[in-house]
PDB file of N, CA and C in Angstrom:
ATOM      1  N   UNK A   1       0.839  -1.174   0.000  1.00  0.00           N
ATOM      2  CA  UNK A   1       0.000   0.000   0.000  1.00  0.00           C
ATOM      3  C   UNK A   1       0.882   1.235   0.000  1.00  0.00           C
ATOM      4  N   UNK A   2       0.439   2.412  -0.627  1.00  0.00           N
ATOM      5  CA  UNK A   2       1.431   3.335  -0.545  1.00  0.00           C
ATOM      6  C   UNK A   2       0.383   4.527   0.442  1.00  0.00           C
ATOM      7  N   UNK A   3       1.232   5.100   1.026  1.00  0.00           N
ATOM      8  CA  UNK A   3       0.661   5.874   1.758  1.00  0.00           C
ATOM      9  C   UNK A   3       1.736   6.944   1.453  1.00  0.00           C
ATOM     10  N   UNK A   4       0.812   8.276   1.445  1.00  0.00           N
ATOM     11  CA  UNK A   4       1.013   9.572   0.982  1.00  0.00           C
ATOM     12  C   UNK A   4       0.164  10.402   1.721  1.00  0.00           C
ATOM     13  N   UNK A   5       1.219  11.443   2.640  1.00  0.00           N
ATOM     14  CA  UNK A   5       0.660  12.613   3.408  1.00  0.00           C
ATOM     15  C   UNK A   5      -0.258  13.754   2.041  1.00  0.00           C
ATOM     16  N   UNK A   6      -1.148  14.248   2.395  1.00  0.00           N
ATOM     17  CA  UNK A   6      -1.731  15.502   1.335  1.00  0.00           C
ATOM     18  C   UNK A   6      -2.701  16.403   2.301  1.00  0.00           C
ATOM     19  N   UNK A   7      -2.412  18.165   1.785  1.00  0.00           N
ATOM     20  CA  UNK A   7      -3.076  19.061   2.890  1.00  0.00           C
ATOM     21  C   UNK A   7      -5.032  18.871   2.249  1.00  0.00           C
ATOM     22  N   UNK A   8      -5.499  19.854   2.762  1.00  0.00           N
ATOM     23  CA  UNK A   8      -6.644  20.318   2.126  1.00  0.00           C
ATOM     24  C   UNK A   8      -5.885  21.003   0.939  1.00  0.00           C
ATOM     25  N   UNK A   9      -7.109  20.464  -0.157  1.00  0.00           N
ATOM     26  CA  UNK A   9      -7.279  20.789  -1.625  1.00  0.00           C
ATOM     27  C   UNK A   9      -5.950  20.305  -2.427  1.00  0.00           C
ATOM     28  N   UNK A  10      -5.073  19.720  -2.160  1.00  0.00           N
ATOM     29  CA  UNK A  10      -4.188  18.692  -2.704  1.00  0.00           C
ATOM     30  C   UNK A  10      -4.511  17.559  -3.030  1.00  0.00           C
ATOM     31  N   UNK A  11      -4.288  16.834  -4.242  1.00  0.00           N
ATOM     32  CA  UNK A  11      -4.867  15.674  -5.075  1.00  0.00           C
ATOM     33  C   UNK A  11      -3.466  14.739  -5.036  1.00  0.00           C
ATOM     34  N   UNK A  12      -4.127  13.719  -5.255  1.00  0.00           N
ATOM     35  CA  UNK A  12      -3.377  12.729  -6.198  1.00  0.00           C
ATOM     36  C   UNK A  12      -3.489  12.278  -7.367  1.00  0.00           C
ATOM     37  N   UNK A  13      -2.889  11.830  -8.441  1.00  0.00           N
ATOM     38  CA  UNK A  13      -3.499  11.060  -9.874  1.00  0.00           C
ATOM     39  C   UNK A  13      -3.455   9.433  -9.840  1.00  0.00           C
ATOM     40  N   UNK A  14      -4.605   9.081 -10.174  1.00  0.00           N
ATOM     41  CA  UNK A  14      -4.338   7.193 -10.567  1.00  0.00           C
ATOM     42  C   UNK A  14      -4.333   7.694 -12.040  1.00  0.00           C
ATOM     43  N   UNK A  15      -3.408   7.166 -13.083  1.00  0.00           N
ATOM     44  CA  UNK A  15      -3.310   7.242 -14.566  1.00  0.00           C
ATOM     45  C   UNK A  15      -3.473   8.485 -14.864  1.00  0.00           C
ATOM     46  N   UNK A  16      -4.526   8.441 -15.927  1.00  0.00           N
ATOM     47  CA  UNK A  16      -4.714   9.873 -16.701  1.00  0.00           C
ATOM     48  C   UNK A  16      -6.008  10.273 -15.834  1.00  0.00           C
ATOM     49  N   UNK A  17      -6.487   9.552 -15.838  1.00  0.00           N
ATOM     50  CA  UNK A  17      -8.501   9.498 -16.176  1.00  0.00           C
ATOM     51  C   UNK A  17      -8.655  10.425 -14.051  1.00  0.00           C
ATOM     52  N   UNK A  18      -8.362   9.630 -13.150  1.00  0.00           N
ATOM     53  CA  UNK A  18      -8.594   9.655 -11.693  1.00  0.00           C
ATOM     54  C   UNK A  18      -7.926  10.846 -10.708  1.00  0.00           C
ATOM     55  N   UNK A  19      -8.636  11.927 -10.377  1.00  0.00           N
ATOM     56  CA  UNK A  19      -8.280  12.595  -8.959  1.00  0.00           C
ATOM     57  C   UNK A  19      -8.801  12.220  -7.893  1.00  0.00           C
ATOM     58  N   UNK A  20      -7.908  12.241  -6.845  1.00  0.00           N
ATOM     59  CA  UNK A  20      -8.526  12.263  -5.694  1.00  0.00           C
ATOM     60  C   UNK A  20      -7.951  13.221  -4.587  1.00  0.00           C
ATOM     61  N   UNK A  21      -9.374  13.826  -4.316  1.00  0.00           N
ATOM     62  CA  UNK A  21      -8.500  15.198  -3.824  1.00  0.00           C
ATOM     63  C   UNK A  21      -9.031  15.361  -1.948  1.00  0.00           C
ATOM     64  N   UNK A  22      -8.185  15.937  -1.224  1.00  0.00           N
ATOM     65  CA  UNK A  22      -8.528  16.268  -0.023  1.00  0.00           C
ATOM     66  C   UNK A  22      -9.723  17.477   0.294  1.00  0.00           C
ATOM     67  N   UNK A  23     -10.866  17.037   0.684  1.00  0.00           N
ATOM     68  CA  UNK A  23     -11.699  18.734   0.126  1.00  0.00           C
ATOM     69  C   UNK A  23     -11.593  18.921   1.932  1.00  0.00           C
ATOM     70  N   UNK A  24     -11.762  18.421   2.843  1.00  0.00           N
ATOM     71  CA  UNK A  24     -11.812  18.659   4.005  1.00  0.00           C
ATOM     72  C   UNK A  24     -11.679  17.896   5.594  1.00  0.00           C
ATOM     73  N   UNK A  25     -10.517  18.410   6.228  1.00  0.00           N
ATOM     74  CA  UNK A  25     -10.321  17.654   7.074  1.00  0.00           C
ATOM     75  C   UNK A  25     -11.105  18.103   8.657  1.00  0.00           C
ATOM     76  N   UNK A  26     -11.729  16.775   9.582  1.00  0.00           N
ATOM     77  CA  UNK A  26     -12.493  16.753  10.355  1.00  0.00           C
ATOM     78  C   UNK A  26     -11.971  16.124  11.475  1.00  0.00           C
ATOM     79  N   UNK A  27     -11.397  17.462  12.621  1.00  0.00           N
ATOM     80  CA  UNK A  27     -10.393  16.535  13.235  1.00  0.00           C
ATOM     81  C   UNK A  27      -9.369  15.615  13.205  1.00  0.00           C
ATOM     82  N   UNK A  28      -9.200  14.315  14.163  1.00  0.00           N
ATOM     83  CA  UNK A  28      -7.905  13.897  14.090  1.00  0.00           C
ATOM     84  C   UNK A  28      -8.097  12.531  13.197  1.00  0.00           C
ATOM     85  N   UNK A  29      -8.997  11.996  12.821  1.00  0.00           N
ATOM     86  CA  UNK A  29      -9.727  11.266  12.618  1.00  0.00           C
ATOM     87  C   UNK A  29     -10.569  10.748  11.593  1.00  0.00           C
ATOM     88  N   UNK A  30     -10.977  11.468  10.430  1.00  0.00           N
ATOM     89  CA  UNK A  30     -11.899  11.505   9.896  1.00  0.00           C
ATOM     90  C   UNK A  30     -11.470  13.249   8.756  1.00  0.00           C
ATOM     91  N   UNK A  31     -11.442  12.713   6.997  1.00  0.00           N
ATOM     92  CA  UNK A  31     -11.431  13.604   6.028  1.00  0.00           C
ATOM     93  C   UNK A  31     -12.710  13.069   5.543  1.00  0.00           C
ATOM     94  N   UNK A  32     -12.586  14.453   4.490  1.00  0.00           N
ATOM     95  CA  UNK A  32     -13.575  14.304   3.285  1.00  0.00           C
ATOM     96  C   UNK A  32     -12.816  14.449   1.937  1.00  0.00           C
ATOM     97  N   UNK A  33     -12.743  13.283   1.004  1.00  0.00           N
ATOM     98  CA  UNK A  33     -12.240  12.883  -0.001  1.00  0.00           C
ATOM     99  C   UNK A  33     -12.985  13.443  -1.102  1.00  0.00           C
ATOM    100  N   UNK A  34     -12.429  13.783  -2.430  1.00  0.00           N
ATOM    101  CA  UNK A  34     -13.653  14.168  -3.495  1.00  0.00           C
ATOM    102  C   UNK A  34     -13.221  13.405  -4.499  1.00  0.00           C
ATOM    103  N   UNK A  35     -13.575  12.938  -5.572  1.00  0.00           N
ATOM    104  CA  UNK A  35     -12.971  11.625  -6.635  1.00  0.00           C
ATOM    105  C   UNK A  35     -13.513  11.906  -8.001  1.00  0.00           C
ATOM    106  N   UNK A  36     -12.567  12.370  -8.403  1.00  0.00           N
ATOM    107  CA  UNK A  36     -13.214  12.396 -10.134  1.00  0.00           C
ATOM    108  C   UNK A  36     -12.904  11.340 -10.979  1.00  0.00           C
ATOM    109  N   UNK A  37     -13.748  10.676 -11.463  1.00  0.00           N
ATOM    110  CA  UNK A  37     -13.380   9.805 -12.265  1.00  0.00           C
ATOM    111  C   UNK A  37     -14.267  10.059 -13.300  1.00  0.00           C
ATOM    112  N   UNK A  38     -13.734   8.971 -14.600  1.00  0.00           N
ATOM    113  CA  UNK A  38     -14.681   8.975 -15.717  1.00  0.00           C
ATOM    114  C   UNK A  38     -16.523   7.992 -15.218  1.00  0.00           C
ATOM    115  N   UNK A  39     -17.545   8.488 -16.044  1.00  0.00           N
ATOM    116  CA  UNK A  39     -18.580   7.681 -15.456  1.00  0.00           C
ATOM    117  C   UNK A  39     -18.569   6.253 -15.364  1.00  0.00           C
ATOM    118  N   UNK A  40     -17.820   6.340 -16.324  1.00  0.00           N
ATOM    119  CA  UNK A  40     -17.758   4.265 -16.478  1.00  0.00           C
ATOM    120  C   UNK A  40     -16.987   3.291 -15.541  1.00  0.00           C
ATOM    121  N   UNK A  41     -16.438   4.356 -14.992  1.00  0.00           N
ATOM    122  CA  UNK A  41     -15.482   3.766 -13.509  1.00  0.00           C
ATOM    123  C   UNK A  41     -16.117   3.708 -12.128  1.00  0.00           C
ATOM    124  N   UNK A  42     -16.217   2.547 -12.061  1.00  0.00           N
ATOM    125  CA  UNK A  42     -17.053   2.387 -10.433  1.00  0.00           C
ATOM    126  C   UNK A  42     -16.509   2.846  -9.375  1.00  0.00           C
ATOM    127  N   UNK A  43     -17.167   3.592  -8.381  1.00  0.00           N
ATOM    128  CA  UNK A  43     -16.491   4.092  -7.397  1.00  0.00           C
ATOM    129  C   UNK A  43     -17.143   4.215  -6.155  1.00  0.00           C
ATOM    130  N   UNK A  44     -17.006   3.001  -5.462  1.00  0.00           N
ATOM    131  CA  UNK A  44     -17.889   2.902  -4.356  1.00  0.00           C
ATOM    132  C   UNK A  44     -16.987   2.634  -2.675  1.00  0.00           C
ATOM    133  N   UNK A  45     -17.491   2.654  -1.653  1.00  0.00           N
ATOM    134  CA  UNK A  45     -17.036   2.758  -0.438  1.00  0.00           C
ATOM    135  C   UNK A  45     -17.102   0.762  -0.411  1.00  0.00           C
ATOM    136  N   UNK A  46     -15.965   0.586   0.318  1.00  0.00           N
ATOM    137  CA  UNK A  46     -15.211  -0.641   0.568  1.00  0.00           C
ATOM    138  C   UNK A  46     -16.521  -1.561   1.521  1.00  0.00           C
ATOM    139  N   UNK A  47     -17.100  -0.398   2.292  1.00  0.00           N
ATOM    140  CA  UNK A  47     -18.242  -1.587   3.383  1.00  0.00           C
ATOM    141  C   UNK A  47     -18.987  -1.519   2.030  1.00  0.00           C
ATOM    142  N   UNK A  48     -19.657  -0.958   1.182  1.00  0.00           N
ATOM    143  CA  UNK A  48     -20.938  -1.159   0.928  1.00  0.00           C
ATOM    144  C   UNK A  48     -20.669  -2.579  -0.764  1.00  0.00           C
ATOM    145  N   UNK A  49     -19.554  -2.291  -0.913  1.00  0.00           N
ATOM    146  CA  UNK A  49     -18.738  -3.543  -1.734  1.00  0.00           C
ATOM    147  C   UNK A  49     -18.913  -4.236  -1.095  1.00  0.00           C
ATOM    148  N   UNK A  50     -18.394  -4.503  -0.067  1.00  0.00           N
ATOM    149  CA  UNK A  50     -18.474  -5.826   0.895  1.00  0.00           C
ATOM    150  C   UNK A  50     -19.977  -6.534   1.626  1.00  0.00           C
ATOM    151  N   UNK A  51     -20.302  -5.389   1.770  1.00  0.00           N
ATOM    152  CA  UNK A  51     -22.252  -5.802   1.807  1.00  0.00           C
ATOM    153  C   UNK A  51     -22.601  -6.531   1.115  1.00  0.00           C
ATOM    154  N   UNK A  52     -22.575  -6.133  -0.227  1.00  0.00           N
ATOM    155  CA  UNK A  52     -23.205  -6.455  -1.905  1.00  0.00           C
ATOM    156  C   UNK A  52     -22.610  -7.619  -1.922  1.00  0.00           C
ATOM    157  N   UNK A  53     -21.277  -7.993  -1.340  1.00  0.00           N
ATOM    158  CA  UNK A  53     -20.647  -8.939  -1.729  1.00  0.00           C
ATOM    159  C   UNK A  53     -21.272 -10.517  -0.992  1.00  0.00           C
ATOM    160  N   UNK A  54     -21.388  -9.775   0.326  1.00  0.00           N
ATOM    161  CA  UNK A  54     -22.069 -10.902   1.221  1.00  0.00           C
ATOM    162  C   UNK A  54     -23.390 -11.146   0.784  1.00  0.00           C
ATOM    163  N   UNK A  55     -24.631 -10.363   0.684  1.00  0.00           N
ATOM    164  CA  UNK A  55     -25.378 -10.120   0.201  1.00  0.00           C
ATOM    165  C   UNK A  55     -25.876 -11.513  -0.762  1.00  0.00           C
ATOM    166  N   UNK A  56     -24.819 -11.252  -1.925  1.00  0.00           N
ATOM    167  CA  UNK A  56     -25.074 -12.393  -2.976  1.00  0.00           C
ATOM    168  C   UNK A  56     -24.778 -13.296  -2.334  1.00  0.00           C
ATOM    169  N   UNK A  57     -23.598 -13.963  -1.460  1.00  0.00           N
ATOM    170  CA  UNK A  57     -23.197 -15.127  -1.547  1.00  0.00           C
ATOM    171  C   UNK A  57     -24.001 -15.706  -0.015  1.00  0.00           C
ATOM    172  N   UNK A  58     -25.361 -15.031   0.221  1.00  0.00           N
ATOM    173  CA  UNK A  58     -26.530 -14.987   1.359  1.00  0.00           C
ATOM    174  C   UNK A  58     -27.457 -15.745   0.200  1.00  0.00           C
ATOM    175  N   UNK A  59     -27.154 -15.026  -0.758  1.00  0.00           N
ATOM    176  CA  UNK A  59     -28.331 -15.554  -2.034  1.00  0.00           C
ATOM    177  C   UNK A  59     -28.288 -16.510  -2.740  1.00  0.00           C
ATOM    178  N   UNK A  60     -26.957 -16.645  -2.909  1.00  0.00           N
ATOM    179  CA  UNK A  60     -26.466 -18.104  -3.300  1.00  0.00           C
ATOM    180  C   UNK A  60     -26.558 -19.245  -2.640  1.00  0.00           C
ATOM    181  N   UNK A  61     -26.542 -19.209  -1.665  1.00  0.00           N
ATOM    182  CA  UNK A  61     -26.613 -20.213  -0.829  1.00  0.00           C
ATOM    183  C   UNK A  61     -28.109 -20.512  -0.406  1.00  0.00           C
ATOM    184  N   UNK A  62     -28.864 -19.792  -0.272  1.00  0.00           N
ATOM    185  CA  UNK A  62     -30.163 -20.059  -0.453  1.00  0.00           C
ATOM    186  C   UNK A  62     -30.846 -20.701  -1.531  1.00  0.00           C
ATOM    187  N   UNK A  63     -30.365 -20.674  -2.304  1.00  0.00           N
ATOM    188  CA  UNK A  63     -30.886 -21.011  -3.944  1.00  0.00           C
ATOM    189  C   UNK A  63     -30.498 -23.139  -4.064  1.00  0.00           C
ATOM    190  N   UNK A  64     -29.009 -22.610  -3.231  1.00  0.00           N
ATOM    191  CA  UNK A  64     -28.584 -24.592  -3.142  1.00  0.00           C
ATOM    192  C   UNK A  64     -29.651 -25.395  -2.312  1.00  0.00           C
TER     193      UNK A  64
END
């Protein structure tokens, strides 16, 4: 994993296409991230992936 310090309103680039920028920090604890990507690029929070993920394989197993 790479980890990289950044203030408010400082970005990073993935490739060409991806920013991700610092819009606001909340205490010691807790930012607010902003993410531009192209539309066709999925961009979702890691629990709610992992929900969806369990989710199906709740559904799958019901179906056996």
């Amino acid at each position: 994993m790479l980890v990289l310090t950044r203030r408010v309103d400082e970005s990073i680039r993935i490739g060409d296409d991806i920013r991700i920028t610092v819009v606001k920090i909340k205490g010691t604890q807790q930012i607010c991230v902003g993410v531009d990507a192209p539309r066709d690029v999925p961009v979702l929070r890691e629990e709610l992936l992992t929900e969806r993920e369990s989710e199906s394989e709740k559904s799958t197993a019901s179906e056996s």
